[in-house]
C-alpha atoms as a PDB file:
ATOM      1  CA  UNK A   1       0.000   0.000   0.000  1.00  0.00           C
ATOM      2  CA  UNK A   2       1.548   3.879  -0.691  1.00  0.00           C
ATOM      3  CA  UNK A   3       0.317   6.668   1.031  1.00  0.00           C
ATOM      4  CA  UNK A   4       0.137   9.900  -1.011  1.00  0.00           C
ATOM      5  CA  UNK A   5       0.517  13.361   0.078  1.00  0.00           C
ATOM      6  CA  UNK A   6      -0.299  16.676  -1.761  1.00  0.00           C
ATOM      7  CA  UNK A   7       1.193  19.692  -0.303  1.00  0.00           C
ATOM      8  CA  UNK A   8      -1.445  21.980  -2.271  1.00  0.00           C
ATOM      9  CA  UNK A   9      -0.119  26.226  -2.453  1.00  0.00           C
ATOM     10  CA  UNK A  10      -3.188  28.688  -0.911  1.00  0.00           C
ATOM     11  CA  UNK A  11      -2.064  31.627  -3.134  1.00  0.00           C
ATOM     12  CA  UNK A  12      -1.696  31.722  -6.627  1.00  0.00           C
ATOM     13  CA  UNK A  13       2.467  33.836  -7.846  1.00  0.00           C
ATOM     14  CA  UNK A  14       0.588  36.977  -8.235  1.00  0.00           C
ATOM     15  CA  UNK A  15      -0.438  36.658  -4.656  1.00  0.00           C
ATOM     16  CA  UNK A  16      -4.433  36.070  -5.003  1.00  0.00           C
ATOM     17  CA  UNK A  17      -6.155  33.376  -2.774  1.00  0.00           C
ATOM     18  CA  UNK A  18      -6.658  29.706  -4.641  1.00  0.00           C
ATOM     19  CA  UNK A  19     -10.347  29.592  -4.319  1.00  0.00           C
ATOM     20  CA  UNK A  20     -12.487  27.074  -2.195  1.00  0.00           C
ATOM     21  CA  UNK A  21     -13.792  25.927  -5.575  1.00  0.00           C
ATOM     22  CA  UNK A  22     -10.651  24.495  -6.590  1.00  0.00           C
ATOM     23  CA  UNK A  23      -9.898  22.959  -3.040  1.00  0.00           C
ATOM     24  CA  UNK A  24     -13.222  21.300  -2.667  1.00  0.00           C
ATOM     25  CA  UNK A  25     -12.424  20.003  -6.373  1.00  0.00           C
ATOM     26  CA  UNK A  26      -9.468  18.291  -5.549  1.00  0.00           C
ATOM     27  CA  UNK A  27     -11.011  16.797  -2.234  1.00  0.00           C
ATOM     28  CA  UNK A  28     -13.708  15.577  -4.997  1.00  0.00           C
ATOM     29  CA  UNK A  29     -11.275  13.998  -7.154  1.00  0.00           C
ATOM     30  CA  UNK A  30      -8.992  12.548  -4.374  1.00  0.00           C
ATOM     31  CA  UNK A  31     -12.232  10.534  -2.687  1.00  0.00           C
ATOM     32  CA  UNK A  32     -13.433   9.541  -6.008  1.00  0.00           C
ATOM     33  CA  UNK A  33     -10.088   7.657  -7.331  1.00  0.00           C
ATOM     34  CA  UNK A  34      -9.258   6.297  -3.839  1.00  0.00           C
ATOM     35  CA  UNK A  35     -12.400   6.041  -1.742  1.00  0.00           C
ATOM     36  CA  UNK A  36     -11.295   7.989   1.113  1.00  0.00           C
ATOM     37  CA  UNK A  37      -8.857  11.215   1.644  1.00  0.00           C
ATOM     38  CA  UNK A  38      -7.606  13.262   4.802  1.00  0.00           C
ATOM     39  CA  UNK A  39      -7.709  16.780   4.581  1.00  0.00           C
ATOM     40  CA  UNK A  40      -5.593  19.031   6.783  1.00  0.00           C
ATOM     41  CA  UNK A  41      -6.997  22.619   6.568  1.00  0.00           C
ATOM     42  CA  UNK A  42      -5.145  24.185   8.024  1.00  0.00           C
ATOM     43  CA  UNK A  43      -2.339  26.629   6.198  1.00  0.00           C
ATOM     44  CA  UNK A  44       1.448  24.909   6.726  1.00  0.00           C
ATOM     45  CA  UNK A  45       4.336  27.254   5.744  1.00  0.00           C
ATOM     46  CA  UNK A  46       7.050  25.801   3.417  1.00  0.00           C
ATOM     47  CA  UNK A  47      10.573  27.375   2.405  1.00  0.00           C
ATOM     48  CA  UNK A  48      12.931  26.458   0.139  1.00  0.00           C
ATOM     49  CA  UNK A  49      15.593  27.834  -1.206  1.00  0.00           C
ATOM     50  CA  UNK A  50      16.818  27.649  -5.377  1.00  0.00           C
ATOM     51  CA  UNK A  51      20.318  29.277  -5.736  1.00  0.00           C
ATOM     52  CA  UNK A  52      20.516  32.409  -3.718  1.00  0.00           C
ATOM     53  CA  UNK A  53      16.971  32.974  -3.652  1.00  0.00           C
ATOM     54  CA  UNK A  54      14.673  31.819  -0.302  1.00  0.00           C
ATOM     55  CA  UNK A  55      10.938  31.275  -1.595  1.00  0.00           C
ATOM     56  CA  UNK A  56       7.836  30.757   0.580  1.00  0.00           C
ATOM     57  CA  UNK A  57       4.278  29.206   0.629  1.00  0.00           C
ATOM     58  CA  UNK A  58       1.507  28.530   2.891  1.00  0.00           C
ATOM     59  CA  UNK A  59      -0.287  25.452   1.398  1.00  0.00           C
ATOM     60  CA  UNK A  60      -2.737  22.451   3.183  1.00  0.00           C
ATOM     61  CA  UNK A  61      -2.214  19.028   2.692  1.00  0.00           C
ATOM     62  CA  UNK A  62      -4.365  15.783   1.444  1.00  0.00           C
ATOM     63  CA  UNK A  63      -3.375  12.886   2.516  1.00  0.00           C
ATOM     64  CA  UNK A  64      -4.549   9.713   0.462  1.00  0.00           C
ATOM     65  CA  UNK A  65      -4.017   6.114   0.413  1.00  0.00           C
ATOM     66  CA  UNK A  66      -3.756   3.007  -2.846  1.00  0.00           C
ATOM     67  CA  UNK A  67      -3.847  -0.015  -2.725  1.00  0.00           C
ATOM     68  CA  UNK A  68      -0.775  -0.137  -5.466  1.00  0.00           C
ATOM     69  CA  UNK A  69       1.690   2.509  -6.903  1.00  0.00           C
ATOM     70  CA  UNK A  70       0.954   1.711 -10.358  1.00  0.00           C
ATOM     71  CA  UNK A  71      -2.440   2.883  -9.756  1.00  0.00           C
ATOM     72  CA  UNK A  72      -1.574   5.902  -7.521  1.00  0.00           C
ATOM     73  CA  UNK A  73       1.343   7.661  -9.544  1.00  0.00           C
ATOM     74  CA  UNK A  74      -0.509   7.537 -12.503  1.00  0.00           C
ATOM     75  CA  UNK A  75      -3.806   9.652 -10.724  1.00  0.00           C
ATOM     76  CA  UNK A  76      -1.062  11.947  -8.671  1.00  0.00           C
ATOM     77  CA  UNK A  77       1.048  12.269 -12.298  1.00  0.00           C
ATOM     78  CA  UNK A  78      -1.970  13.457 -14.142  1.00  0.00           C
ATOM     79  CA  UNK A  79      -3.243  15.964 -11.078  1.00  0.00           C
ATOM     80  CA  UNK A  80      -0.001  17.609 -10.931  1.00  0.00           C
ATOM     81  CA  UNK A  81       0.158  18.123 -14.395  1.00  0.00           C
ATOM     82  CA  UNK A  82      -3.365  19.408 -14.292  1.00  0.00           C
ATOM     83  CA  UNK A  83      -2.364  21.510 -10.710  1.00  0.00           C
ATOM     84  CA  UNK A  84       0.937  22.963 -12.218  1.00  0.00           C
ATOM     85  CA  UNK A  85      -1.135  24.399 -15.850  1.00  0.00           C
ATOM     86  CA  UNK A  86      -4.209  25.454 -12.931  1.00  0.00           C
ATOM     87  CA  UNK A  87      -2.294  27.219 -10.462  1.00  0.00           C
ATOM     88  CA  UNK A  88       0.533  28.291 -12.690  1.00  0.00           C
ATOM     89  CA  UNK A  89       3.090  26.762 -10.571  1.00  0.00           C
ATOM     90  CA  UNK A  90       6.497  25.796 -11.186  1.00  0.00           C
ATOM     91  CA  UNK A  91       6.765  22.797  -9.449  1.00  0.00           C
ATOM     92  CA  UNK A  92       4.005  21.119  -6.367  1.00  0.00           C
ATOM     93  CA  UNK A  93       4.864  18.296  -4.033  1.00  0.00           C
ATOM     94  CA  UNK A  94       3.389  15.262  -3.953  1.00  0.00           C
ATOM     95  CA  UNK A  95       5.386  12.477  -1.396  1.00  0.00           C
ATOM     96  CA  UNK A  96       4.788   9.188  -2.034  1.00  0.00           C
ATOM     97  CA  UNK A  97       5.868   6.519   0.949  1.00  0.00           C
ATOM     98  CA  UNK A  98       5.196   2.910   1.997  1.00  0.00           C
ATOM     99  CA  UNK A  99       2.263   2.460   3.925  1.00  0.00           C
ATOM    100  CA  UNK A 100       0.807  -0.743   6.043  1.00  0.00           C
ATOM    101  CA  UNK A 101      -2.396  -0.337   8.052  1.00  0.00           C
ATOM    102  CA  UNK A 102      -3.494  -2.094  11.117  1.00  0.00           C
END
């Protein structure tokens, strides 16, 4: 089993709020291809750094689980491609790790 998370950005480059529309959407998509999905609302900071230059984000994460990879990196492949084009970002995170439940 892999467990999926997507660390999705609250504010579009240009500095204007990602709507709810396009949250809920995800959380749609998310329960549909997997059955189930953990939402964290509430806004995480991020930093990185590229170079010389220190970026920032506030973003929430989903949290989602499959029963295979095959079948989870090609949903999270295709919704990152779809994200990135969306919310004109550069690059979004999406960690994939082992998983077992009990």
């Amino acid at each position: 089993m892999k467990e999926y998370e997507l660390y999705l950005p609250l504010i579009f480059n240009d500095g204007t709020p990602v709507s709810d529309e396009i949250i809920d959407r995800v959380f749609d998509q998310l329960l549909e291809a997997f059955g189930g999905c953990t939402f964290f609302p509430q806004p995480n900071k991020g930093r990185w750094k590229m170079g010389d230059v220190a970026f920032h984000d506030d973003v929430v994460i989903f949290r989602a689980l499959a029963k295979d990879a095959r079948t989870g990196r090609r949903f999270f492949r295709e919704l990152k491609r779809q994200l990135l084009l969306e919310l004109r970002q550069e690059a979004i995170l999406i960690v994939e790790k082992n998983a077992e439940t009990l």
